[in-house]
Each structure stands twice: as structure tokens, then as C-alpha cells.
N, C-alpha and C. Protein backbone atom coordinates (compact mmCIF):
# COMPACT_ATOMS: atom_id res chain seq x y z
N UNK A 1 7.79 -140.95 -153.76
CA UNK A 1 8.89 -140.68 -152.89
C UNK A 1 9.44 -139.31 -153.18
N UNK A 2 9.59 -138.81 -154.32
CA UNK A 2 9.61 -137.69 -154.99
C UNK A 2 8.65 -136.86 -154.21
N UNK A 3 7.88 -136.46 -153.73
CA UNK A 3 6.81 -136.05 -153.22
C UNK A 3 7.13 -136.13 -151.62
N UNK A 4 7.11 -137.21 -151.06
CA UNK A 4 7.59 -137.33 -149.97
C UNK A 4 9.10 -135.91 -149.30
N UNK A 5 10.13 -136.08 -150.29
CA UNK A 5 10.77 -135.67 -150.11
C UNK A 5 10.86 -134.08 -150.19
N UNK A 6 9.87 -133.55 -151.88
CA UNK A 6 9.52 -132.53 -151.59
C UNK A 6 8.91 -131.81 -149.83
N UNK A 7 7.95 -132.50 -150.29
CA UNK A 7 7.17 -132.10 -148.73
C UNK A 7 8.19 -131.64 -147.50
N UNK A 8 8.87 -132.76 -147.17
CA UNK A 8 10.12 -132.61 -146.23
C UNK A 8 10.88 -131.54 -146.41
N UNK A 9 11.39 -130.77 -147.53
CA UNK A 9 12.50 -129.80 -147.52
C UNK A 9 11.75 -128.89 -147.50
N UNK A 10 10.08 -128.42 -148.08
CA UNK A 10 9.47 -127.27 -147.61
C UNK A 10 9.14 -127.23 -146.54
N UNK A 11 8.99 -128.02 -145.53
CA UNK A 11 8.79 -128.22 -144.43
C UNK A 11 10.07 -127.83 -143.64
N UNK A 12 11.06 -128.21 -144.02
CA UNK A 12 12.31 -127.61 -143.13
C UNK A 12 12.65 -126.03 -143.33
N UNK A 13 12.42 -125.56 -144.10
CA UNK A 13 12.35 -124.19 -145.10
C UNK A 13 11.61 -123.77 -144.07
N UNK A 14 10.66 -123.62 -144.13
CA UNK A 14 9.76 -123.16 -143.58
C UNK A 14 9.83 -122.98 -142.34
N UNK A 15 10.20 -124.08 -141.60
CA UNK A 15 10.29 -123.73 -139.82
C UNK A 15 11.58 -123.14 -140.00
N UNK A 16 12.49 -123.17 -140.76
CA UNK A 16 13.91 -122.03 -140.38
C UNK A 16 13.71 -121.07 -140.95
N UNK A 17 12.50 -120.38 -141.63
CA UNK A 17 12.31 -119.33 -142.23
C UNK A 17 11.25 -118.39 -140.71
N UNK A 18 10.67 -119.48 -140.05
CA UNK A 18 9.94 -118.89 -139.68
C UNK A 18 10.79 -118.87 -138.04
N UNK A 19 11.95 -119.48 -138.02
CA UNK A 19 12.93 -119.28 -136.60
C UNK A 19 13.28 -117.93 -136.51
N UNK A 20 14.18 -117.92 -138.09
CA UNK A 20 15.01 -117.13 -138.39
C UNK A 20 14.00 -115.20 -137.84
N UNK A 21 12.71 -115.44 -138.58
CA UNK A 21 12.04 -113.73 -138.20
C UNK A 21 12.08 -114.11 -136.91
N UNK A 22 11.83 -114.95 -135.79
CA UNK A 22 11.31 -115.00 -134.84
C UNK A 22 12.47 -114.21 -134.24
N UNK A 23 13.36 -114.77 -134.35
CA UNK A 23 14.72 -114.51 -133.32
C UNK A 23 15.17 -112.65 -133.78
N UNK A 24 15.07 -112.20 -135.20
CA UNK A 24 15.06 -111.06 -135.84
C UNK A 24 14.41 -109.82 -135.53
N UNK A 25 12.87 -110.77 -134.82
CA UNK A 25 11.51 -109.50 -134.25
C UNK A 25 11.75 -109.39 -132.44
N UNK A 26 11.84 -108.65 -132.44
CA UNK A 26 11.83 -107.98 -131.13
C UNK A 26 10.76 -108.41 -130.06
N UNK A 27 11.35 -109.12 -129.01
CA UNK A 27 10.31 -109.69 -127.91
C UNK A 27 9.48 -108.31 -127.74
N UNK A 28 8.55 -108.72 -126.41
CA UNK A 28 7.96 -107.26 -125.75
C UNK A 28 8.92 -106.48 -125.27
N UNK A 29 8.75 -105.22 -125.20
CA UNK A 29 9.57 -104.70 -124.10
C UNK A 29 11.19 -104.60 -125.43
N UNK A 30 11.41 -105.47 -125.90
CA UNK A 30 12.92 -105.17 -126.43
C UNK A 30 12.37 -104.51 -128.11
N UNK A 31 12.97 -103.28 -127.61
CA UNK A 31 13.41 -102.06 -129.51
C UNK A 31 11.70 -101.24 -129.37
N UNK A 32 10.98 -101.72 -127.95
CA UNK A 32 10.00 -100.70 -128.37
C UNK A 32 10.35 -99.10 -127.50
N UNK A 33 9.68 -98.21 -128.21
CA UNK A 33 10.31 -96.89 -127.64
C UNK A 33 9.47 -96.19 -126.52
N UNK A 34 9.35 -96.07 -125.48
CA UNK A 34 8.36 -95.66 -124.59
C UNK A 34 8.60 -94.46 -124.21
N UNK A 35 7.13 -93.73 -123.89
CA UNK A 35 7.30 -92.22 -123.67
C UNK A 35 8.41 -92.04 -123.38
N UNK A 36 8.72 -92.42 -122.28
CA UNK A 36 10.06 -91.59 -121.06
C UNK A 36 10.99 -91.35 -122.32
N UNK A 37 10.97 -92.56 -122.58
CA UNK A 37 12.47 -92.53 -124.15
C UNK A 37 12.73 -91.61 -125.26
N UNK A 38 11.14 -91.29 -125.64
CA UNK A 38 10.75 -90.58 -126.82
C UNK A 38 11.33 -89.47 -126.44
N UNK A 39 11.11 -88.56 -125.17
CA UNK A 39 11.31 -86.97 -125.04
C UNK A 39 11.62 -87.08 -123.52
N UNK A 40 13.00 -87.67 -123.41
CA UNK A 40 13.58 -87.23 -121.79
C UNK A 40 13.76 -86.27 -121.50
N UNK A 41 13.02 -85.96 -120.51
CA UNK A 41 12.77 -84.65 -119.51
C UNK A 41 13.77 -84.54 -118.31
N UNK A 42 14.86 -83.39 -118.48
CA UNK A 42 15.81 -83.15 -117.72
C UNK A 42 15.69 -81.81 -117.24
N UNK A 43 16.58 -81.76 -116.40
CA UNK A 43 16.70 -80.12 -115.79
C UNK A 43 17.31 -78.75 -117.03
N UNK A 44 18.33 -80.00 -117.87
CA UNK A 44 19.39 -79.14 -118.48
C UNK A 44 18.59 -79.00 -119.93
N UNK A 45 17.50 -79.80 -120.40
CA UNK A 45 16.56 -79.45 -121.62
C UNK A 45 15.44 -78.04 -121.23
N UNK A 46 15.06 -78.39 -119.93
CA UNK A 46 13.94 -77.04 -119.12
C UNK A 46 15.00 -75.47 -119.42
N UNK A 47 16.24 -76.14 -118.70
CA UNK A 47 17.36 -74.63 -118.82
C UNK A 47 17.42 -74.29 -120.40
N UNK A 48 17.72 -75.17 -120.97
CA UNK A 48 17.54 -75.02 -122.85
C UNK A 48 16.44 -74.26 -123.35
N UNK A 49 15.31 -74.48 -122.78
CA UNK A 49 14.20 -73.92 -123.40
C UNK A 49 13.45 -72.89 -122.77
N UNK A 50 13.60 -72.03 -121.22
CA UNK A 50 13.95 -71.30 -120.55
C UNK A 50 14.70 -70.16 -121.48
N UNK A 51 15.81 -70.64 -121.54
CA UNK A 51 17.05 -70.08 -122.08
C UNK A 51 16.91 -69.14 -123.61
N UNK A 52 16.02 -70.21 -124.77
CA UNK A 52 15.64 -69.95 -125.72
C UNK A 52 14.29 -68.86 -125.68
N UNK A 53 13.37 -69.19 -124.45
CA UNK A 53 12.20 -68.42 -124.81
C UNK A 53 12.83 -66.95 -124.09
N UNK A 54 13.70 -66.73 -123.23
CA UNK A 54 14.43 -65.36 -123.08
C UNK A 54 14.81 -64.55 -123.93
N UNK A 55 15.56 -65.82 -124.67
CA UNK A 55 16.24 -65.45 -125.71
C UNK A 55 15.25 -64.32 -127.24
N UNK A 56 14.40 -65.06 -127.22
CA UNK A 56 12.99 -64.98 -127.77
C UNK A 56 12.48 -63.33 -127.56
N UNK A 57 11.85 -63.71 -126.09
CA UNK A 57 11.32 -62.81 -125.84
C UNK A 57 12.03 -61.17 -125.66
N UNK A 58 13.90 -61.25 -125.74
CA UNK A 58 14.30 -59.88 -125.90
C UNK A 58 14.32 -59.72 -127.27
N UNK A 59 14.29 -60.85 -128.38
CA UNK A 59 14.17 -60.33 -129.92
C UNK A 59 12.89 -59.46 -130.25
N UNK A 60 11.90 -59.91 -129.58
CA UNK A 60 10.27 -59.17 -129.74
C UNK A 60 10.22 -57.93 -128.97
N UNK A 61 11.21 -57.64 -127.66
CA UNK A 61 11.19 -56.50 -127.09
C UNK A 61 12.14 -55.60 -128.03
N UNK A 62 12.98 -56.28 -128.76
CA UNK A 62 13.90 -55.18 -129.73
C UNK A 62 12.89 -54.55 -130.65
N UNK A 63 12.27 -55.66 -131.38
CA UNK A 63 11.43 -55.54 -132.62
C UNK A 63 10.23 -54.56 -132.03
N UNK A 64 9.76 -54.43 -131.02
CA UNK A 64 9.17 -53.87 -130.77
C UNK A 64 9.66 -52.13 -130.49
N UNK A 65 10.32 -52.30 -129.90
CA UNK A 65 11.17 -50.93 -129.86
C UNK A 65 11.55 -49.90 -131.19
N UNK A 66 12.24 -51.66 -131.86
CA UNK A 66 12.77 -50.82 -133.38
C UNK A 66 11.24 -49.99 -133.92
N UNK A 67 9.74 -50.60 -133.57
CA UNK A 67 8.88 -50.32 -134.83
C UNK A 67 8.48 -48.99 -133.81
N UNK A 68 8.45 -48.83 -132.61
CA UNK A 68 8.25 -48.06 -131.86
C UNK A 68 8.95 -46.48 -132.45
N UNK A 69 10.59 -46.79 -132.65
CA UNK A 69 10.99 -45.55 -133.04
C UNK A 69 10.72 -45.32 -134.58
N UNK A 70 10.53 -46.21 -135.15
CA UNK A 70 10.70 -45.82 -136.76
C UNK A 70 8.74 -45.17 -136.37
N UNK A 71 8.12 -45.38 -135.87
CA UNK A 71 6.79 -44.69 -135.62
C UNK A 71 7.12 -43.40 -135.27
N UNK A 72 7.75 -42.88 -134.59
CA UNK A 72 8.69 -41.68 -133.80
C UNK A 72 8.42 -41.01 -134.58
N UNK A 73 9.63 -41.66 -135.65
CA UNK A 73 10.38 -41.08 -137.05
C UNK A 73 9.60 -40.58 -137.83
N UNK A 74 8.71 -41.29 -137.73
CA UNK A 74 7.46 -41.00 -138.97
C UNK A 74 6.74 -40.17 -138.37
N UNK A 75 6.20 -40.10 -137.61
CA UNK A 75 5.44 -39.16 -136.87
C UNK A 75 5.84 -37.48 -136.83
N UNK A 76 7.80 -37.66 -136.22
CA UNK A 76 8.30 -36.84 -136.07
C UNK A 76 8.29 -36.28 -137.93
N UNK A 77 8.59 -36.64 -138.59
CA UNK A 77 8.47 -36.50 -140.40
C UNK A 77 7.59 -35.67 -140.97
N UNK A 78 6.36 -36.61 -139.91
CA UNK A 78 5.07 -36.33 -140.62
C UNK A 78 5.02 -34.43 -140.16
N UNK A 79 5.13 -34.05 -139.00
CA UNK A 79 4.85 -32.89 -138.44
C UNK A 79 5.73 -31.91 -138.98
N UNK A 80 7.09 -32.45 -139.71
CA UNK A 80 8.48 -31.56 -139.61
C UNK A 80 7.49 -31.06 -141.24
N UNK A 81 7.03 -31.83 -142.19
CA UNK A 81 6.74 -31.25 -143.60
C UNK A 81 5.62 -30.91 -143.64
N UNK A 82 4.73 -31.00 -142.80
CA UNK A 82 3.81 -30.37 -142.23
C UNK A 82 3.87 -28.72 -141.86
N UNK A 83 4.82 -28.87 -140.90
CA UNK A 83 5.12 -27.47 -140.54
C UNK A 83 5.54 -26.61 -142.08
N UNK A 84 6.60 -27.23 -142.42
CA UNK A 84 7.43 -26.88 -143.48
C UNK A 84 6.20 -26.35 -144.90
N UNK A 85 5.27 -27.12 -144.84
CA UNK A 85 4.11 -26.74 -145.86
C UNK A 85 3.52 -25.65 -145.26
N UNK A 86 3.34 -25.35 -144.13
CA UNK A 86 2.76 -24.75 -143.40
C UNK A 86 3.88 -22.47 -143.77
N UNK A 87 4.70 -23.27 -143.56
CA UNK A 87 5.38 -22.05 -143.57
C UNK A 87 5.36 -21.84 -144.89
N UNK A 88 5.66 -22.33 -146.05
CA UNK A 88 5.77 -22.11 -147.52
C UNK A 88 4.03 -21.42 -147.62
N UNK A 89 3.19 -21.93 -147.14
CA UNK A 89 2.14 -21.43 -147.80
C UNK A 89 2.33 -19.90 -147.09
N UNK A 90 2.22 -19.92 -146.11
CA UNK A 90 2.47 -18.52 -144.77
C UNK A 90 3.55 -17.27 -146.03
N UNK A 91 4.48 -17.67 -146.22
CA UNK A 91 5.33 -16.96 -146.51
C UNK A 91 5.59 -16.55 -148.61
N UNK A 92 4.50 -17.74 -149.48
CA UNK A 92 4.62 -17.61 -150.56
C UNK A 92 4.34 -16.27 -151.44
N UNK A 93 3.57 -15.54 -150.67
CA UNK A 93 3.56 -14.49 -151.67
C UNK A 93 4.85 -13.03 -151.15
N UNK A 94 5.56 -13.59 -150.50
CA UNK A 94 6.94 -13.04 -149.94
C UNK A 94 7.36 -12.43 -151.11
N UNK A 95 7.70 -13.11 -152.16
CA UNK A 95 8.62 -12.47 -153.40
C UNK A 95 7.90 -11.56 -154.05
N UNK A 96 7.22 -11.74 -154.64
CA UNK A 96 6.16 -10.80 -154.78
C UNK A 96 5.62 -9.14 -154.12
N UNK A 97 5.48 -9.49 -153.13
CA UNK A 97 5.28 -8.12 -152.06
C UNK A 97 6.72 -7.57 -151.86
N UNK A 98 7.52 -7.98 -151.96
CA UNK A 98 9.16 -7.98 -151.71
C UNK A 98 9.47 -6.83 -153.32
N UNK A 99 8.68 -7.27 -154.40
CA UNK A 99 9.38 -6.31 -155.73
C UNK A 99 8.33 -5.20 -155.49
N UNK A 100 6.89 -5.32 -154.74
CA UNK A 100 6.00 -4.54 -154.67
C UNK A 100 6.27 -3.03 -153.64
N UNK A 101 7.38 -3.41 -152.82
CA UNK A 101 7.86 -2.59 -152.19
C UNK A 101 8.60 -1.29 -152.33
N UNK A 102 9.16 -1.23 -153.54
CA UNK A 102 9.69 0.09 -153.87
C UNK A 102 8.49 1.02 -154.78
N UNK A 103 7.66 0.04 -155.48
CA UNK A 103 6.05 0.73 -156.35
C UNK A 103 5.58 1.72 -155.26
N UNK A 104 5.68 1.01 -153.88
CA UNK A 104 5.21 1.62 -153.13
C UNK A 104 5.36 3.10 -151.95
N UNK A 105 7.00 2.84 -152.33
CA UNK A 105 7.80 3.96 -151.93
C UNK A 105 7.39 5.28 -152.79
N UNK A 106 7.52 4.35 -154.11
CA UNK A 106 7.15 5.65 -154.68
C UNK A 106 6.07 6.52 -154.99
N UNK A 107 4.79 5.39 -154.52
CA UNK A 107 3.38 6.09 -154.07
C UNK A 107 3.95 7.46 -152.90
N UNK A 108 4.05 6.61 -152.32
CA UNK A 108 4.65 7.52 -151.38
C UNK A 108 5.30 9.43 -151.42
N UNK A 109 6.08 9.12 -152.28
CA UNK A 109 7.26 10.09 -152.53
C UNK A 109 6.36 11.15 -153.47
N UNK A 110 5.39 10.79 -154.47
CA UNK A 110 4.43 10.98 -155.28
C UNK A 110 3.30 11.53 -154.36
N UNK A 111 2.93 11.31 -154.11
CA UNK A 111 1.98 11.72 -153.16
C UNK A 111 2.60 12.85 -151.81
N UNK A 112 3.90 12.98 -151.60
CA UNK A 112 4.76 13.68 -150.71
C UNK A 112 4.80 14.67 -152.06
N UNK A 113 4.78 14.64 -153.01
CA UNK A 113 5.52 15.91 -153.67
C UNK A 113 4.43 16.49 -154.36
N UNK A 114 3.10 15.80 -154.93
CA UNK A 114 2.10 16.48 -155.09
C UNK A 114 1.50 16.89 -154.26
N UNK A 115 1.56 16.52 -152.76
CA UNK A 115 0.34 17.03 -151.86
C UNK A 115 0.55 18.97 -151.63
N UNK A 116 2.13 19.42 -151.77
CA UNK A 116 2.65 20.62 -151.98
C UNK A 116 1.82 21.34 -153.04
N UNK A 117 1.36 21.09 -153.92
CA UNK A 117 1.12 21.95 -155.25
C UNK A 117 -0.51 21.39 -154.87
N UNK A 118 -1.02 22.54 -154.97
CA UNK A 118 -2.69 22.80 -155.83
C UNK A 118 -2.88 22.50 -156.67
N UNK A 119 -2.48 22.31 -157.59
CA UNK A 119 -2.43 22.24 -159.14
C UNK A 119 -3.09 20.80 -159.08
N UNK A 120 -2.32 20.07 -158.16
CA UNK A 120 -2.05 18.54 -158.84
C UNK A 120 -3.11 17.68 -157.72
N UNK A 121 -4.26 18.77 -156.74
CA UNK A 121 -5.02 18.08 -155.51
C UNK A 121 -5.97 17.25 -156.30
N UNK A 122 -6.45 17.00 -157.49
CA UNK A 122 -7.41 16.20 -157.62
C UNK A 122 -6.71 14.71 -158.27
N UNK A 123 -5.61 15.31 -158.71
CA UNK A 123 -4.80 13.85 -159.16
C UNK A 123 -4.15 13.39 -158.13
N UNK A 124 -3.74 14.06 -157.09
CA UNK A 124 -2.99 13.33 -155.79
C UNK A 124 -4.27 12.71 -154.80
N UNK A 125 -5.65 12.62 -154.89
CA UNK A 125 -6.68 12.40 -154.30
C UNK A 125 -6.81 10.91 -155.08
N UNK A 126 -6.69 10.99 -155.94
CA UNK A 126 -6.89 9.75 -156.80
C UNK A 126 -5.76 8.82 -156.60
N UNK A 127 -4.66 8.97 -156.82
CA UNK A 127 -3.52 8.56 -156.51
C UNK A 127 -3.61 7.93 -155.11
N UNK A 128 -3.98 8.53 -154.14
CA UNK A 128 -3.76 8.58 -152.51
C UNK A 128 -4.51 7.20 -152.82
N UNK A 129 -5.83 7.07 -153.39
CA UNK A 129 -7.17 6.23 -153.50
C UNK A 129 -6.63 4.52 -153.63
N UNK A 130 -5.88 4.92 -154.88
CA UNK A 130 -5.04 3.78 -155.56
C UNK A 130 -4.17 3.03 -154.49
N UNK A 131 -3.21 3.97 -154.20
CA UNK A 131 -2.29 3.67 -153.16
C UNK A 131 -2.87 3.16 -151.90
N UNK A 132 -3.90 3.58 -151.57
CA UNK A 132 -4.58 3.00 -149.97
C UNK A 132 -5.00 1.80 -150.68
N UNK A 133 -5.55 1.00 -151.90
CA UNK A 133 -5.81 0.41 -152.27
C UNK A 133 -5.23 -0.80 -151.89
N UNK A 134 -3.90 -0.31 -152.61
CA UNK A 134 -3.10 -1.15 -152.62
C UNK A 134 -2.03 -1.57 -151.08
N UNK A 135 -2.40 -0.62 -150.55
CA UNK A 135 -1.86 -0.72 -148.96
C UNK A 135 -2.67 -2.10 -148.43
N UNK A 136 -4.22 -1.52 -148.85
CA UNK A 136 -5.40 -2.53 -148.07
C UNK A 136 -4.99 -4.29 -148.65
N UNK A 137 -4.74 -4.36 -149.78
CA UNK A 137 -4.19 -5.84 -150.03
C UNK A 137 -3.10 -6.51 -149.46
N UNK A 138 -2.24 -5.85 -149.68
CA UNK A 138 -0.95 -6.45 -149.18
C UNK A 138 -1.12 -6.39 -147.58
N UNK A 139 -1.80 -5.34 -146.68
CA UNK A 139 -2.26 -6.03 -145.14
C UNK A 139 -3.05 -6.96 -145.14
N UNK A 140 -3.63 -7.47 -146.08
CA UNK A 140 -4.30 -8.51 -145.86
C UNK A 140 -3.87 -9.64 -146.36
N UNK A 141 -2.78 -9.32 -147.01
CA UNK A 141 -1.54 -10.72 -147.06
C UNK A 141 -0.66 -10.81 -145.90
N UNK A 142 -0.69 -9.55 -145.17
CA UNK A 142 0.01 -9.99 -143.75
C UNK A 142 1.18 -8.75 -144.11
N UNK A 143 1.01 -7.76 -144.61
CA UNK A 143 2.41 -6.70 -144.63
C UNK A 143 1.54 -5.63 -143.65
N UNK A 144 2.40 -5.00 -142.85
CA UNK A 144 2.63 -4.15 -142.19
C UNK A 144 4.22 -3.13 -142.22
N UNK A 145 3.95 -1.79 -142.33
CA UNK A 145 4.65 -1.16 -141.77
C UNK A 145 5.23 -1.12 -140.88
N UNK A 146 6.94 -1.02 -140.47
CA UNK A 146 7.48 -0.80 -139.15
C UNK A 146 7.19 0.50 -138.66
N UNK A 147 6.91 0.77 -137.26
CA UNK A 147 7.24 2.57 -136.69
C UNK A 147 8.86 2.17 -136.24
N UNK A 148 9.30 2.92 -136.46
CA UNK A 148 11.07 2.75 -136.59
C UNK A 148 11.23 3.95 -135.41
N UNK A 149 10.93 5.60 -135.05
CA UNK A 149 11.28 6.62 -134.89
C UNK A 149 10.99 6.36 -133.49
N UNK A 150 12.12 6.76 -132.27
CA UNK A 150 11.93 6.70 -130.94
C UNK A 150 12.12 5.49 -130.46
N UNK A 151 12.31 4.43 -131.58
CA UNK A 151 12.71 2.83 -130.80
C UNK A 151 13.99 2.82 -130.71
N UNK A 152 14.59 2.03 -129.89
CA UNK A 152 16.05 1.60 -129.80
C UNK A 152 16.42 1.13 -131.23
N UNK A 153 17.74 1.14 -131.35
CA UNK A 153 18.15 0.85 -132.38
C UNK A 153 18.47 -0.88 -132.49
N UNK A 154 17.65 -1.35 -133.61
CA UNK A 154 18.04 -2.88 -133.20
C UNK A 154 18.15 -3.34 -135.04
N UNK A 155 19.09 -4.31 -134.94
CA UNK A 155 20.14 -4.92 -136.17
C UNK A 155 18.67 -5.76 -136.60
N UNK A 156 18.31 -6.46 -135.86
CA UNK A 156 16.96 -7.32 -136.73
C UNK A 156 16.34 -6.39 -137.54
N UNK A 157 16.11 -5.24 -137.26
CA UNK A 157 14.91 -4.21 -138.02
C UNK A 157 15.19 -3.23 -138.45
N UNK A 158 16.37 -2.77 -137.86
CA UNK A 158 16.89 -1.76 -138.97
C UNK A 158 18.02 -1.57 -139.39
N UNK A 159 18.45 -0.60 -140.49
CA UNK A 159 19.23 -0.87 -141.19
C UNK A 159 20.48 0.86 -140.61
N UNK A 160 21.53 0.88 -139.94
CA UNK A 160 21.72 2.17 -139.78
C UNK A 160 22.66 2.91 -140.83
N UNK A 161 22.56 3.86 -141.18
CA UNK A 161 22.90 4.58 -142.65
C UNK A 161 23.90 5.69 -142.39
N UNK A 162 23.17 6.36 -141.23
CA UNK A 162 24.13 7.17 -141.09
C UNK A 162 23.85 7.76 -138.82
N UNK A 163 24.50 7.93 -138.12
CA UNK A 163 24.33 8.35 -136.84
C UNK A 163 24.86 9.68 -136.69
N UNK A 164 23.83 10.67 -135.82
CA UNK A 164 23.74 11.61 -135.67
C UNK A 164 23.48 12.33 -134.24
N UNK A 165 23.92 13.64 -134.05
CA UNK A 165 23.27 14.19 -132.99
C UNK A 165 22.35 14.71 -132.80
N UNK A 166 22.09 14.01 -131.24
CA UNK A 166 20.40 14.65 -131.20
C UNK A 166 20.42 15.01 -129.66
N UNK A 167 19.48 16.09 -129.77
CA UNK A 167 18.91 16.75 -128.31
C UNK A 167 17.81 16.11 -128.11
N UNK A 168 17.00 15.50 -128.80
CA UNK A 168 15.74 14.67 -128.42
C UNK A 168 15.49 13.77 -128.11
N UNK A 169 16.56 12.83 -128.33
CA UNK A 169 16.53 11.06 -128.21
C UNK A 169 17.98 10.86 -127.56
N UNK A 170 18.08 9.91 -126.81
CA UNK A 170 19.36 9.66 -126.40
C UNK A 170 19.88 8.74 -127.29
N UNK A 171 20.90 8.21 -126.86
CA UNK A 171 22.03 7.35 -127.63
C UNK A 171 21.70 6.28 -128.19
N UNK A 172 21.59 5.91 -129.32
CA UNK A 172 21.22 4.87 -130.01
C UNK A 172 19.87 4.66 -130.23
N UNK A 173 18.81 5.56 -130.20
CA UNK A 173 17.57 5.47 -130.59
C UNK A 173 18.00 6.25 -132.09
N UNK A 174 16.16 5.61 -132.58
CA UNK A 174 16.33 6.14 -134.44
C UNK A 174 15.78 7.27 -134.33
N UNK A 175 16.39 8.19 -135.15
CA UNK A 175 15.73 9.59 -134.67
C UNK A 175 15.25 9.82 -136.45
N UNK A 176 15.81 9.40 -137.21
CA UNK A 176 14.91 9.15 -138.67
C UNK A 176 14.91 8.40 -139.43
N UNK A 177 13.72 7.93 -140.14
CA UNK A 177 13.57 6.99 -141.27
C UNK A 177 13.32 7.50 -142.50
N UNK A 178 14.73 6.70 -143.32
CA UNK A 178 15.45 7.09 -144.37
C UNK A 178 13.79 6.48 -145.63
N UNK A 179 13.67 5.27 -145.28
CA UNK A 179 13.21 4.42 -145.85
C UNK A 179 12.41 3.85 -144.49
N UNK A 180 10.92 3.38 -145.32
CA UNK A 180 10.29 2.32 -144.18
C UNK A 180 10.75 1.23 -144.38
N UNK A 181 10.77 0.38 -143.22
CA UNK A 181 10.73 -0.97 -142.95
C UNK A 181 9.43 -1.67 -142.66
N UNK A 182 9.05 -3.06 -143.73
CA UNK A 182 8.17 -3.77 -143.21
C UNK A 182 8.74 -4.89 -142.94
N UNK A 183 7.07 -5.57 -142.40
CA UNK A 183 6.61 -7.09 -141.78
C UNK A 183 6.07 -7.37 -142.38
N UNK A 184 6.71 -9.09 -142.65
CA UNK A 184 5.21 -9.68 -143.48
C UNK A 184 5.05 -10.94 -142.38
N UNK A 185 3.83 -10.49 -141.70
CA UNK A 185 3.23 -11.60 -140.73
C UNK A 185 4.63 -11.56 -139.70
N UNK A 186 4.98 -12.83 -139.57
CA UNK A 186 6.41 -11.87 -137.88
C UNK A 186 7.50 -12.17 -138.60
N UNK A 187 7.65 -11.88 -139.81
CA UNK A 187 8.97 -12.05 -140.79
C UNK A 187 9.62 -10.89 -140.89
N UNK A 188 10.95 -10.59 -140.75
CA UNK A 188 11.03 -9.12 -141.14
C UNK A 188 11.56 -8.94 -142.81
N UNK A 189 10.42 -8.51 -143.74
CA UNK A 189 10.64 -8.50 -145.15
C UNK A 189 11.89 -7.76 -145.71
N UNK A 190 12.43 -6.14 -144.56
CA UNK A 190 12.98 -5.18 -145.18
C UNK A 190 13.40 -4.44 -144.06
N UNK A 191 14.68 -4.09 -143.84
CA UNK A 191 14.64 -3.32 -142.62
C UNK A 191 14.40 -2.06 -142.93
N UNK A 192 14.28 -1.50 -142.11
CA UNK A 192 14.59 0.39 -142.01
C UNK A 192 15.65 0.61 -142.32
N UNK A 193 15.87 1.55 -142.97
CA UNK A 193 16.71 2.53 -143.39
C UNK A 193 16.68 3.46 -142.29
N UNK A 194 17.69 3.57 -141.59
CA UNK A 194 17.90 4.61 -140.36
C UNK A 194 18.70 5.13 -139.99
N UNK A 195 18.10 6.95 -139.69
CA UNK A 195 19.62 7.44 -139.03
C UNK A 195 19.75 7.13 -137.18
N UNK A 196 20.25 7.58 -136.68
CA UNK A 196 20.38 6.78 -135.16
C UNK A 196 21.35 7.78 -134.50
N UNK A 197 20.56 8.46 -133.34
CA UNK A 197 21.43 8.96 -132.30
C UNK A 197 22.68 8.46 -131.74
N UNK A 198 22.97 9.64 -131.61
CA UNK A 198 24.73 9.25 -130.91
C UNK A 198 24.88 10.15 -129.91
């Protein structure tokens, strides 16, 4: 009877264990989630995402722009130290030819004051030699002589010292050079020293 009775209460257990999930689990159709449900499709989610890929697509037109100019930049950079190397090499032996310039005056002046005397024609021949020498290098670093005499008088190139009267030149032309003026390449290294009609 013991037994009997067991039997009976697992038996009642059991069908209210097995009521109890029944009523707990979800018929068909009730708590399951169906497409439509999963991802409802409205007008105002389309405007949302519309909205966002605009949104989107002017961040990539910025970003694009931004890399656009910083390319500019660089570009523009690249050419500015470019140039800038460009001129340093053009212009480096400037200092140089710049102290070489009075050595050369005084070839000059040397050669003006021996060419007077006999005495001194085989050493002023030699001298002259040296000096053309040295003329021939420095044109081939790019120095040139200014002609100063009969040009207008101009502040870029020359330097005026003293103005004078003249029957030969009219007003404000250089009627002498005190001192030459050079060029190195289209730089002006030194002006003239000049006197200048009045």
C-alpha cells in the first residue's frame, strides 16, 4: 500500500509538473518573433538612414578635400624649398666674389698706372695675364661687369657720388664711373659708383 501510494503522488507530480510548462510555453504564433517584427520597415527609419548616409557622405567629401589641400601644401612646400635650394646653390659663391671685388679693382688701378711707364711693360703684361685670368673665372661663376656711362641714372645699379655738368649727356644720365659695378647672374652684387649729369 506503501507503494500504491507512492506511485499515486508521483503520478500527480508529474501531470502538474507537466501542466504547469505547458501553460508557461508559448502556443504557436504566441512570443514567436516574425520577420515583420524583427526589423519594421517604416518611412521614418528609410528618412533615418537616408539622413545618416548624407550625413556620411559630406564627412568623406570633407576628408577628401582636407587630404586634397594638405597635398596642395605639400606640393606647394615641396617647390617653395626647391626653389629656395635652387637659389642658394645659384647665388653661393656670392660672398666670396663679393671680397674678390676690390683684389680686382686693384688689378685694375695697377695695370692703369703701369701701362704709363716702359719700365714696368713686361711686368704689366704678366699682370694683365693674371688678371684676365682671373676675370675668366669669376664669368664663369656668373660675374659680369656693369657699362654704367650714357645709361640713365637708376638707384638699382648705381650708386650717385657726386652730379655734375655736362654738355654731352643730358640730365640724369652717368657721365662717369667712379668705381665699376657688377652682376652676378641677374643679382646686382655692387652698384656703380657714379657721377651723373645735371
Amino acid at each position: 500500500m506503501n507503494n500504491e501510494h507512492k506511485d499515486a503522488v508521483q503520478d500527480t507530480v508529474s501531470e502538474e509538473i507537466v501542466e504547469e510548462t505547458l501553460e508557461n510555453t508559448p502556443g504557436p504564433g504566441e512570443g514567436e518573433v516574425t520577420p515583420e517584427q524583427e526589423i519594421p520597415v517604416t518611412e521614418s527609419s528609410d528618412e533615418a538612414g537616408s539622413a545618416e548616409l548624407e550625413k556620411l557622405q559630406a564627412e568623406v567629401l570633407e576628408h577628401q578635400q582636407r587630404a586634397l589641400r594638405v597635398q596642395a601644401d605639400f606640393d606647394n612646400f615641396r617647390r617653395r624649398t626647391q626653389k629656395e635650394k635652387e637659389e642658394l646653390g645659384k647665388y653661393a659663391s656670392s660672398k666670396l666674389i663679393t671680397e674678390l671685388l676690390p683684389v680686382i679693382d686693384n688689378f685694375e688701378r695697377a695695370l692703369q698706372a703701369s701701362g704709363d711707364n716702359p719700365e714696368f711693360e713686361s711686368f704689366s703684361k704678366g699682370v694683365n695675364m693674371i688678371f684676365r685670368q682671373l676675370e675668366s673665372v669669376l664669368a664663369s661663376e656668373g660675374l659680369t661687369a656693369m657699362n654704367s656711362i650714357g645709361e640713365p641714372f637708376n638707384p638699382e645699379y648705381h650708386q650717385a657720388i657726386m652730379q655734375v655738368e655736362s654738355d654731352e649727356f643730358e640730365e640724369g644720365i652717368v657721365v662717369e664711373e667712379v668705381q665699376k659695378g657688377y652682376m652676378l647672374k641677374d643679382k646686382v652684387l655692387r652698384p656703380a659708383m657714379v657721377k651723373v649729369s645735371m
